[in-house]
C-alpha atoms as a PDB file:
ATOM      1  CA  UNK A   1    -143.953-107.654 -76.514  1.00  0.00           C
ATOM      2  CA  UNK A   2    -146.094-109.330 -73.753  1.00  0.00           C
ATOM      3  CA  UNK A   3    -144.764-109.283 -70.657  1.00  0.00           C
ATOM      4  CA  UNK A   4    -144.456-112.250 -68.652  1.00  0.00           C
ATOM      5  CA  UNK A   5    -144.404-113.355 -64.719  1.00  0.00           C
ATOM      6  CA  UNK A   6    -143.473-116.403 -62.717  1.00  0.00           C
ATOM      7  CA  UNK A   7    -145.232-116.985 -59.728  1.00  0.00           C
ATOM      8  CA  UNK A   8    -143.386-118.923 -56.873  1.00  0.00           C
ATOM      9  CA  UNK A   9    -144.724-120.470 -53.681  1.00  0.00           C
ATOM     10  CA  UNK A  10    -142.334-122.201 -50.713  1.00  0.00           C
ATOM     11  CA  UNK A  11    -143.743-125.501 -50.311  1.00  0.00           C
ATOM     12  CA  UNK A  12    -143.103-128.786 -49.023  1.00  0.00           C
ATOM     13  CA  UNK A  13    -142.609-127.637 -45.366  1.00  0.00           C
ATOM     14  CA  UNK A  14    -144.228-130.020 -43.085  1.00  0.00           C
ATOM     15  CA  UNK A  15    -142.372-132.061 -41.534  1.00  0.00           C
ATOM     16  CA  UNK A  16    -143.728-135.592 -39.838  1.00  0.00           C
ATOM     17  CA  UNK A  17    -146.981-134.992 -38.019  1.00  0.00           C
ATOM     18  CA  UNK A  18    -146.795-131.246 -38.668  1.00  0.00           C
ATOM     19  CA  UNK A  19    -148.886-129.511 -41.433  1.00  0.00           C
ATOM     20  CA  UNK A  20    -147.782-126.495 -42.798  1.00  0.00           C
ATOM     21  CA  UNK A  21    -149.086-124.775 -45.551  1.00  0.00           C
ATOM     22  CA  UNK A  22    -151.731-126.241 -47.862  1.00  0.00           C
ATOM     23  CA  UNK A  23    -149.796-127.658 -51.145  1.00  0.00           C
ATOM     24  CA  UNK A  24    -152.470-129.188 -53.231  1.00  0.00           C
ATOM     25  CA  UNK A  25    -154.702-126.226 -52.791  1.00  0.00           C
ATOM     26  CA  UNK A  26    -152.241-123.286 -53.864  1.00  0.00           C
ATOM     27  CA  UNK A  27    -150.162-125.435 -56.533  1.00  0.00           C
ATOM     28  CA  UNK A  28    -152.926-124.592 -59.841  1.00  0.00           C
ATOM     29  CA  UNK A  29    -151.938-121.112 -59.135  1.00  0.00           C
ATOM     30  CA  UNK A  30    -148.626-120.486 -59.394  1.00  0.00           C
ATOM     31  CA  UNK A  31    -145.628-121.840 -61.803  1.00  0.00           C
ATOM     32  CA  UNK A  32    -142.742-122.600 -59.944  1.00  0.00           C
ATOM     33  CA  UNK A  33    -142.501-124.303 -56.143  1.00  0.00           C
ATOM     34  CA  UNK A  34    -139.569-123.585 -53.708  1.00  0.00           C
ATOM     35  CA  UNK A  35    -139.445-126.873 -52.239  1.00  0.00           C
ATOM     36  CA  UNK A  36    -137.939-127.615 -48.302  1.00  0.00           C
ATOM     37  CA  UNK A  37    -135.050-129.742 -48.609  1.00  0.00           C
ATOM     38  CA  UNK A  38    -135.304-131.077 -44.958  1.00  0.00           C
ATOM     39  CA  UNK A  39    -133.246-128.863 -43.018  1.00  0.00           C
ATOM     40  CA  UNK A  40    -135.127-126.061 -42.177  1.00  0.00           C
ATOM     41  CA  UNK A  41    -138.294-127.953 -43.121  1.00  0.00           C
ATOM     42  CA  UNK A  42    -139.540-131.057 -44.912  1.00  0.00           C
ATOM     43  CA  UNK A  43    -138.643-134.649 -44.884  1.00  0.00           C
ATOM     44  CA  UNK A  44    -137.807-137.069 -47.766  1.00  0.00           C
ATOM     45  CA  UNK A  45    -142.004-138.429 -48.009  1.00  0.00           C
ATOM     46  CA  UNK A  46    -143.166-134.506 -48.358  1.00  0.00           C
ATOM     47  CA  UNK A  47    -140.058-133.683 -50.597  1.00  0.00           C
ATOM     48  CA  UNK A  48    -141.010-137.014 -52.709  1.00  0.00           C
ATOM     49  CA  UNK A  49    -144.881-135.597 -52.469  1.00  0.00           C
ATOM     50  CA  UNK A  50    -144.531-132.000 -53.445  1.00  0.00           C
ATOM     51  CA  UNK A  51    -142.411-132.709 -56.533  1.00  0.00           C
ATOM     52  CA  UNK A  52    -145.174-135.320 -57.714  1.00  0.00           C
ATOM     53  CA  UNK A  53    -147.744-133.183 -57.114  1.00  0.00           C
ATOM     54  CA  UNK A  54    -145.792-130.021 -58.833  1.00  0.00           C
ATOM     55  CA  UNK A  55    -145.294-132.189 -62.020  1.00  0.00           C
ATOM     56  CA  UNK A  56    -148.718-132.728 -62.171  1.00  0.00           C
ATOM     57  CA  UNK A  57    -149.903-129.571 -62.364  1.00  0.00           C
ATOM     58  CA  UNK A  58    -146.643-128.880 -64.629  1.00  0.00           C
ATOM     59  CA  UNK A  59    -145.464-126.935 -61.735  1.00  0.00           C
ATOM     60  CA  UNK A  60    -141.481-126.353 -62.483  1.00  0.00           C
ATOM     61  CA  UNK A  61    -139.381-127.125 -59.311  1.00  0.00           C
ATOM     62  CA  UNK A  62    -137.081-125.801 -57.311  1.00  0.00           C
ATOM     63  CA  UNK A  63    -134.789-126.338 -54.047  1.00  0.00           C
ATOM     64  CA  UNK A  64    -135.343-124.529 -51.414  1.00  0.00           C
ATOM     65  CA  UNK A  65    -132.510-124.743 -48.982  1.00  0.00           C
ATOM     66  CA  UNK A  66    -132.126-123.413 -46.086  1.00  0.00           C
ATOM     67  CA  UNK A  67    -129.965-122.966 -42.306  1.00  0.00           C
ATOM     68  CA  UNK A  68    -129.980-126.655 -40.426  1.00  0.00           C
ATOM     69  CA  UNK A  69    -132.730-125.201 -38.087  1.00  0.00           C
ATOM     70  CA  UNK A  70    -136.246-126.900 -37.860  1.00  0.00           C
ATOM     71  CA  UNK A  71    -136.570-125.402 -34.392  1.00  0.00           C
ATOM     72  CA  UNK A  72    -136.483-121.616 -35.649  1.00  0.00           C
ATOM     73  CA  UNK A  73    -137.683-122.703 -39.097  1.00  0.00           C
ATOM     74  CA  UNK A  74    -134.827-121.053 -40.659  1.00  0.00           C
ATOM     75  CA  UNK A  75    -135.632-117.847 -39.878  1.00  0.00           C
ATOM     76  CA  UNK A  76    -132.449-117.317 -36.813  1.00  0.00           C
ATOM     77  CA  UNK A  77    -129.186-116.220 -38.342  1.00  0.00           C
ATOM     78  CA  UNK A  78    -126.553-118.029 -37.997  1.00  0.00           C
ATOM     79  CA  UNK A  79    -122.884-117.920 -38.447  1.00  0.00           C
ATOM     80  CA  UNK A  80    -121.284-120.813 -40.685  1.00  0.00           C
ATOM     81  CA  UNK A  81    -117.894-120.578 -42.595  1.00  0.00           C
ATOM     82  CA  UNK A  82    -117.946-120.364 -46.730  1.00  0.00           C
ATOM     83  CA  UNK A  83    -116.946-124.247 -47.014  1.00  0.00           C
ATOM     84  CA  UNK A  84    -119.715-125.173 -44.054  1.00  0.00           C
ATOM     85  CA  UNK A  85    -122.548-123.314 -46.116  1.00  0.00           C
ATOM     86  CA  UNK A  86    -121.169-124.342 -49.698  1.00  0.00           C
ATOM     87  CA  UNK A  87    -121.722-128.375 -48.091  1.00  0.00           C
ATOM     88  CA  UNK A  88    -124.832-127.380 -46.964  1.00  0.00           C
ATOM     89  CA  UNK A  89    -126.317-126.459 -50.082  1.00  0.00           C
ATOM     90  CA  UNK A  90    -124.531-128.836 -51.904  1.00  0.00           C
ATOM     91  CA  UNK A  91    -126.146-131.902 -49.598  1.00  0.00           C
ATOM     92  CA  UNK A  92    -129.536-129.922 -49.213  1.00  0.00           C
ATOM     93  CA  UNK A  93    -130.037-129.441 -53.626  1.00  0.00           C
ATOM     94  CA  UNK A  94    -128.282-133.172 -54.481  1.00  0.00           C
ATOM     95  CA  UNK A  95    -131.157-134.532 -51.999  1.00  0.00           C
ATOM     96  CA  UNK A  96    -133.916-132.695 -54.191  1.00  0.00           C
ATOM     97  CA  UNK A  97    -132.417-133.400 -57.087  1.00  0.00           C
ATOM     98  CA  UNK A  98    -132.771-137.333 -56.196  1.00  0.00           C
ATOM     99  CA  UNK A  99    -135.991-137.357 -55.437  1.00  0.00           C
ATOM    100  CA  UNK A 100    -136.801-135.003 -58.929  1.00  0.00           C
ATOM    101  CA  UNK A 101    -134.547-137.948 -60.570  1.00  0.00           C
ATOM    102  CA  UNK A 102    -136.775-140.281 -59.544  1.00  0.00           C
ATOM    103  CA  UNK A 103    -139.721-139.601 -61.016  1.00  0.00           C
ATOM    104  CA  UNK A 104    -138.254-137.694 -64.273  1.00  0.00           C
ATOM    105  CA  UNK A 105    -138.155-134.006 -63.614  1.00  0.00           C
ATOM    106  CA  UNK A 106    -135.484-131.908 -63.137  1.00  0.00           C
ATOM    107  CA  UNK A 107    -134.407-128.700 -61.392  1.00  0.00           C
ATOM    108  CA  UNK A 108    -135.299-125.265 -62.416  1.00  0.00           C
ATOM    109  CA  UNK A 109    -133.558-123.109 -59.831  1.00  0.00           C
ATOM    110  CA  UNK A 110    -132.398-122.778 -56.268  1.00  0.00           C
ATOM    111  CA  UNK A 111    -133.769-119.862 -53.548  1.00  0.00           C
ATOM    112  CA  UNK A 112    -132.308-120.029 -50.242  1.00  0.00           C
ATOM    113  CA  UNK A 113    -134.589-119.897 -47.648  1.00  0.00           C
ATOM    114  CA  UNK A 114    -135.192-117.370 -44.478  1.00  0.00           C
ATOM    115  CA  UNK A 115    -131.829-116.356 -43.070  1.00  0.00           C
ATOM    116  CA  UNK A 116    -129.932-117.939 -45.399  1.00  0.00           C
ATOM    117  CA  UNK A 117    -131.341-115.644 -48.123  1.00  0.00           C
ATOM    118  CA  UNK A 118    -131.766-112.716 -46.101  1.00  0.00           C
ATOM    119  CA  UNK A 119    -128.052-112.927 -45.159  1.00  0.00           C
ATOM    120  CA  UNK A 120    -126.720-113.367 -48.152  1.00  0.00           C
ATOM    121  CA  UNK A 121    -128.418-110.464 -49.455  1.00  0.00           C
ATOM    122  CA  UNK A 122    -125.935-108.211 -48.375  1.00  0.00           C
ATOM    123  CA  UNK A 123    -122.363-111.076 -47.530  1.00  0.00           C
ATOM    124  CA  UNK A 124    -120.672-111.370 -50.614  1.00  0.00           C
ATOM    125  CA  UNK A 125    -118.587-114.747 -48.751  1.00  0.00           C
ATOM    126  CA  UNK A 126    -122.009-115.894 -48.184  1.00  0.00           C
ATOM    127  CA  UNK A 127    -123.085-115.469 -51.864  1.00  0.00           C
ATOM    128  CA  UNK A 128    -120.010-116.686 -52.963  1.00  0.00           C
ATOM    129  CA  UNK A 129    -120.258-119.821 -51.134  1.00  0.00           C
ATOM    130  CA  UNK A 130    -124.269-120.684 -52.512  1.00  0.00           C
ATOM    131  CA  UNK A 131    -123.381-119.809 -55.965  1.00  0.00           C
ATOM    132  CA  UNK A 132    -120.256-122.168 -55.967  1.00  0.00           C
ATOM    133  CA  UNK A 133    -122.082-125.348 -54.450  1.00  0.00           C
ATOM    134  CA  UNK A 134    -124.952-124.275 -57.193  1.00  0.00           C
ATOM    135  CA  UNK A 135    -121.962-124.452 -60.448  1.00  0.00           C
ATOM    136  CA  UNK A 136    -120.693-127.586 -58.995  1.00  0.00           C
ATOM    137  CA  UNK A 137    -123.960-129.416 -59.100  1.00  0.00           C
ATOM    138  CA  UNK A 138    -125.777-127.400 -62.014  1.00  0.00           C
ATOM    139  CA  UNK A 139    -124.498-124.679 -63.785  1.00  0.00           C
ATOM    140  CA  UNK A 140    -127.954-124.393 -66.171  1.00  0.00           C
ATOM    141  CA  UNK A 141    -129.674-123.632 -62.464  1.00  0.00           C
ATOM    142  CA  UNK A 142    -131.079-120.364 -61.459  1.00  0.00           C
ATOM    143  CA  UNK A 143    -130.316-118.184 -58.673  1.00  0.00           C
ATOM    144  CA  UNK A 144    -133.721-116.704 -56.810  1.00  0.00           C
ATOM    145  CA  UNK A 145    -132.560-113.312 -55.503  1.00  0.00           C
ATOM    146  CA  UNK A 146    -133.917-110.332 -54.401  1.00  0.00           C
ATOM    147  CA  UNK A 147    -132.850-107.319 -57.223  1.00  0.00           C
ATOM    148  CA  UNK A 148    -129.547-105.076 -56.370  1.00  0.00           C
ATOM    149  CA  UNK A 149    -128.574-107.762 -53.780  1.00  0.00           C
ATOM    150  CA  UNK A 150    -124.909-108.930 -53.427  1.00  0.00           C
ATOM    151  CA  UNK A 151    -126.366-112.258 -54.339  1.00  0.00           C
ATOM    152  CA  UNK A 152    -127.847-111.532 -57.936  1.00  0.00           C
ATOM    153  CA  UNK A 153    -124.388-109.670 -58.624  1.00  0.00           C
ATOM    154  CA  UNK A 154    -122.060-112.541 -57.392  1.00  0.00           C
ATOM    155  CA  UNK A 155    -124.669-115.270 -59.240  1.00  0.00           C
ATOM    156  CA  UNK A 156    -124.717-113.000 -62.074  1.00  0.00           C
ATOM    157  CA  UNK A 157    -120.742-112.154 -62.268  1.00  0.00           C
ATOM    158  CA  UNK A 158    -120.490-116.160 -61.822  1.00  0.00           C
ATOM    159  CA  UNK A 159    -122.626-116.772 -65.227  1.00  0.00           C
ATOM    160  CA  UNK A 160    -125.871-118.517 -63.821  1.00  0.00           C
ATOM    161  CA  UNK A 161    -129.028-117.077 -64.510  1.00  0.00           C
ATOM    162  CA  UNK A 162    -130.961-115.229 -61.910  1.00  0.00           C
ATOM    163  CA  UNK A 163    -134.483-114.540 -61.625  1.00  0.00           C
ATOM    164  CA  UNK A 164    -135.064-111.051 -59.424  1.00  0.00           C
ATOM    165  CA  UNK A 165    -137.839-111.780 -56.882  1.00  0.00           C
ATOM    166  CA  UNK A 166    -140.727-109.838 -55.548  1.00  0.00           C
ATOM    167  CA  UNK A 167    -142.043-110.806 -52.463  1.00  0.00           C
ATOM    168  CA  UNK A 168    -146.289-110.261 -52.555  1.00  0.00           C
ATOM    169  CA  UNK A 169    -146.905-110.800 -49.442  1.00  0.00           C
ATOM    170  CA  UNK A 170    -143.893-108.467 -47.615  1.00  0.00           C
ATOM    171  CA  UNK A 171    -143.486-104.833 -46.684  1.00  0.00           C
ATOM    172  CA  UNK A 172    -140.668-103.359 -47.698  1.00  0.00           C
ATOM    173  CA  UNK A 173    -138.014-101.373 -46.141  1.00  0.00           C
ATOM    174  CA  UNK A 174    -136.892 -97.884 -48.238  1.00  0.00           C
ATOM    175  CA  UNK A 175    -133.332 -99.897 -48.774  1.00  0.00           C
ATOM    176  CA  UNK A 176    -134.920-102.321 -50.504  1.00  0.00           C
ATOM    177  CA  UNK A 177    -134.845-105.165 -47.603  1.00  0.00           C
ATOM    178  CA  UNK A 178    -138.074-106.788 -46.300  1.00  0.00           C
ATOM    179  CA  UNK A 179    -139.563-105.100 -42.759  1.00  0.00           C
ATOM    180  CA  UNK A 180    -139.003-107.908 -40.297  1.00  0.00           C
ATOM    181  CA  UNK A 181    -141.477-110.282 -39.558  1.00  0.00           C
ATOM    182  CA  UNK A 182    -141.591-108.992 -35.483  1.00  0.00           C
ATOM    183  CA  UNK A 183    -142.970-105.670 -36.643  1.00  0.00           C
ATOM    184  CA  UNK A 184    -146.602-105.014 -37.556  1.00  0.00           C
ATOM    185  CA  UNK A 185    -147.952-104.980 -41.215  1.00  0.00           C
ATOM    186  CA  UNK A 186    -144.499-106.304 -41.927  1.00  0.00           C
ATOM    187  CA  UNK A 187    -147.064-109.379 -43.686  1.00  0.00           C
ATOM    188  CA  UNK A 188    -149.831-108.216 -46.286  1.00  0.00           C
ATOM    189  CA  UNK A 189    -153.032-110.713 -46.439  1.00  0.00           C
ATOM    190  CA  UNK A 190    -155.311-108.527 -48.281  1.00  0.00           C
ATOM    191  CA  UNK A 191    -155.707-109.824 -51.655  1.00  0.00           C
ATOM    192  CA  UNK A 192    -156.622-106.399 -53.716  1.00  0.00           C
ATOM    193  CA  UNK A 193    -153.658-105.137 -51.820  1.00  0.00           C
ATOM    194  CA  UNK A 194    -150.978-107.691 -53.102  1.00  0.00           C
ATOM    195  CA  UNK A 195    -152.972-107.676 -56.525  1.00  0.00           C
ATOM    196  CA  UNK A 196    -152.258-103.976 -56.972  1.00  0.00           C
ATOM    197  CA  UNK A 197    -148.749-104.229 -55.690  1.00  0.00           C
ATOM    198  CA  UNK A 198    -148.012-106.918 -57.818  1.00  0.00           C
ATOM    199  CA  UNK A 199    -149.079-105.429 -61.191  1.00  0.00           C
ATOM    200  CA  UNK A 200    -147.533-101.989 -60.369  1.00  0.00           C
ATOM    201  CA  UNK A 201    -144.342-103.748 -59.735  1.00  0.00           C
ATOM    202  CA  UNK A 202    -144.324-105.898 -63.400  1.00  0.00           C
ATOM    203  CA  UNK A 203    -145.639-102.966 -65.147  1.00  0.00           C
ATOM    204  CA  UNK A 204    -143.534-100.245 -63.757  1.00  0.00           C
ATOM    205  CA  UNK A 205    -140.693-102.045 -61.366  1.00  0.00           C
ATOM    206  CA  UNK A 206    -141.612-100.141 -58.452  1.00  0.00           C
ATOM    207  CA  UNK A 207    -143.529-100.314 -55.002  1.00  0.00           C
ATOM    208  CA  UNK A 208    -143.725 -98.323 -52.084  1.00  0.00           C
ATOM    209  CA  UNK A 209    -141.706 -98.650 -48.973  1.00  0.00           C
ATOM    210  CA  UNK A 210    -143.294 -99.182 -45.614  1.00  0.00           C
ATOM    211  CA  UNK A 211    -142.852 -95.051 -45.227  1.00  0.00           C
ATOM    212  CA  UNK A 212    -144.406 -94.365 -48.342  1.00  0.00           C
ATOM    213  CA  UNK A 213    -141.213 -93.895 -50.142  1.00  0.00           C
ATOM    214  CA  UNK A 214    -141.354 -95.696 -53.958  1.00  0.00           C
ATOM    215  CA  UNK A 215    -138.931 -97.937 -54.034  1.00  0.00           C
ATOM    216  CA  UNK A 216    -137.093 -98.726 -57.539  1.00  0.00           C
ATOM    217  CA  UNK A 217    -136.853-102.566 -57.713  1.00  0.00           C
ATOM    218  CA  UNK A 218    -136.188-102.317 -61.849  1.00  0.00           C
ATOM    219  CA  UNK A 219    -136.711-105.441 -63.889  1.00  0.00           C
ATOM    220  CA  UNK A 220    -138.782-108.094 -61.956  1.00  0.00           C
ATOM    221  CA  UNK A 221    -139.096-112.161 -63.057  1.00  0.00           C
ATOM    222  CA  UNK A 222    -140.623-114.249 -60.577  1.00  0.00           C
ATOM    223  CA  UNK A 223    -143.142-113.062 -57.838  1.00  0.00           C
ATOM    224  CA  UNK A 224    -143.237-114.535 -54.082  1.00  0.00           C
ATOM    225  CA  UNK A 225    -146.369-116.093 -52.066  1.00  0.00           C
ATOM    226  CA  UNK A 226    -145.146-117.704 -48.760  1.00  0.00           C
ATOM    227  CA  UNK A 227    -147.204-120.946 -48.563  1.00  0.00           C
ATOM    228  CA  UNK A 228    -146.765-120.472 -44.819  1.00  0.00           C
ATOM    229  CA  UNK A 229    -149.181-116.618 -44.736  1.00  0.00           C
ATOM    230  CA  UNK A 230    -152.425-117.502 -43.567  1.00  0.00           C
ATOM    231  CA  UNK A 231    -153.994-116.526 -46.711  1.00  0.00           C
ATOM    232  CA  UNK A 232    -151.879-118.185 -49.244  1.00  0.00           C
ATOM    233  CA  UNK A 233    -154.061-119.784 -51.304  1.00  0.00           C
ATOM    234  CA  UNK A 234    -156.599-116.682 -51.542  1.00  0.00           C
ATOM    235  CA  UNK A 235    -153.166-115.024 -52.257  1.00  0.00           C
ATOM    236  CA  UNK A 236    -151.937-117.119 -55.372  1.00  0.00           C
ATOM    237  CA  UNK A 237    -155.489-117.560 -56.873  1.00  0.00           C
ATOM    238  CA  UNK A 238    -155.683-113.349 -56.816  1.00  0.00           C
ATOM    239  CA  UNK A 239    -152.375-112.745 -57.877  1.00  0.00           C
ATOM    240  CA  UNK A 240    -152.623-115.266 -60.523  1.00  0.00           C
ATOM    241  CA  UNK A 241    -156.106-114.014 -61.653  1.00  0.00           C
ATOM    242  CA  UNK A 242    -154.858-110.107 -61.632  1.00  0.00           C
ATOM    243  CA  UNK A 243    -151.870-110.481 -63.661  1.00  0.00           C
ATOM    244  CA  UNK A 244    -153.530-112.164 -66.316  1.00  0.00           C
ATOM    245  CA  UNK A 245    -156.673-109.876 -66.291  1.00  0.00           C
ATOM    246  CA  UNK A 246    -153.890-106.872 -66.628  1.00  0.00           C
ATOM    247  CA  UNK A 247    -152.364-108.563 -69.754  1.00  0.00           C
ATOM    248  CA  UNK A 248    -149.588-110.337 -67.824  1.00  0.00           C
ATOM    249  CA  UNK A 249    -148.380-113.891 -68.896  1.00  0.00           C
ATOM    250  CA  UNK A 250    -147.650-116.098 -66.140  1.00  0.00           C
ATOM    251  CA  UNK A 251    -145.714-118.794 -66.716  1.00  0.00           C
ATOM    252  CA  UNK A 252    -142.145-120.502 -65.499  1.00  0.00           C
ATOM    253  CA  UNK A 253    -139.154-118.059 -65.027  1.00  0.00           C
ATOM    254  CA  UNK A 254    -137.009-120.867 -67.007  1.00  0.00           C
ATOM    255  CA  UNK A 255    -139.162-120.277 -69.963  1.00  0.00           C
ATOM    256  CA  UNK A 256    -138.260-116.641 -70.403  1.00  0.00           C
ATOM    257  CA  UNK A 257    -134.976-115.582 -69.049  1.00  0.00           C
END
């Protein structure tokens, strides 16, 4: 049996008069978009822009909410109750969901964003609150989450589908988190690097730890380019290219899981 990959990009992130990323460029390489629901990026023109643009290029879409913090770009913990955060992503996926309405797509899946995700990795309240506000709007949606995270096994106790994410473009820690973004090499821009981690990991489900440790990551669906890493594009167009040179299929996570 082939295998098959999704690849998945965070879009739709600028926000007014500020660019970030480069949308149209990196969208014909990958086949799913995490798209900023306005909080910790994006407004309603670039959410309305980037879902066009991803049906286009038959692109399948997803939300990509996040903590209500354009200042730190969601990247800053912070502390909300299980009813605050359940609104949150309730407000932050109905918006995107509008917008998809409106020119006849629909949802694929929902991956929190920054903290958010990185948080609920390991809080089971916090999981439990994302994975309610996700059944009440869509209970055919699927969960983006890192695997052996609290979050796949509360989204997956709770019935939804989840897709187990690999991020390219991250070092990893031996316990399976990502090395923070304040310490060096904690981002990878070398394209035959990513390339070779990214096959290794679809092939095999493994990758090595920022101390050389191999880390067991098992069964892999959807694959991670940040559309803010300098090299994005170069990224997606390698990563894309490599997986289907190695006899990978690339296609939308929805299609296969």
């Amino acid at each position: 049996m082939k295998l098959k990959i999704d690849v998945n990009c965070d879009l739709g992130e600028s926000y007014g008069a500020f660019k970030v990323g480069n949308d149209a460029k990196i969208m014909p390489y990958i086949t799913s978009a995490n798209i900023a629901c306005g909080f910790h990026a994006g407004d309603p023109i670039t959410m309305a822009q980037t879902i066009t643009l991803a049906k286009k290029h038959n692109v399948a879409v997803g939300a990509h909410p996040g903590y209500p913090d354009l200042l730190g770009f969601g990247r800053r913990e912070m502390q909300l109750t299980p009813e605050e955060a359940k609104n949150y992503i309730i407000y932050q996926v109905s918006a995107l969901q509008g917008f998809a309405k409106a020119v006849n797509a629909s949802l694929q899946h929902v991956k929190p964003h920054g903290a958010l995700y990185n948080m609920a990795v390991k809080d089971e309240k916090l999981s439990e609150a994302i994975v309610e506000a996700v059944q009440v709007l869509n209970g055919d949606l699927i969960i983006f989450a890192p695997p052996n995270s609290v979050l796949a096994d509360v989204a997956v106790k709770s019935g939804l589908r989840v897709a187990y994410e690999f991020f390219a473009d991250r070092a990893y820690n031996p316990d399976g988190s990502l090395v923070s973004r304040k310490q060096p090499k904690a981002i990878i821009q070398e394209p035959k690097k990513v390339v070779e981690r990214v096959v290794k990991v679809v092939r095999d489900g493994i990758v090595l730890a920022v101390n050389g440790e191999v880390l067991d990551l098992e069964k892999v669906h959807t694959i991670c380019v940040h559309g803010d890493t300098p090299t994005a594009v170069e990224l997606a167009e390698a990563i894309k290219r490599g997986l289907i040179k190695a006899g990978i299929e690339v296609k939308p996570v929805g299609s296969f899981i």
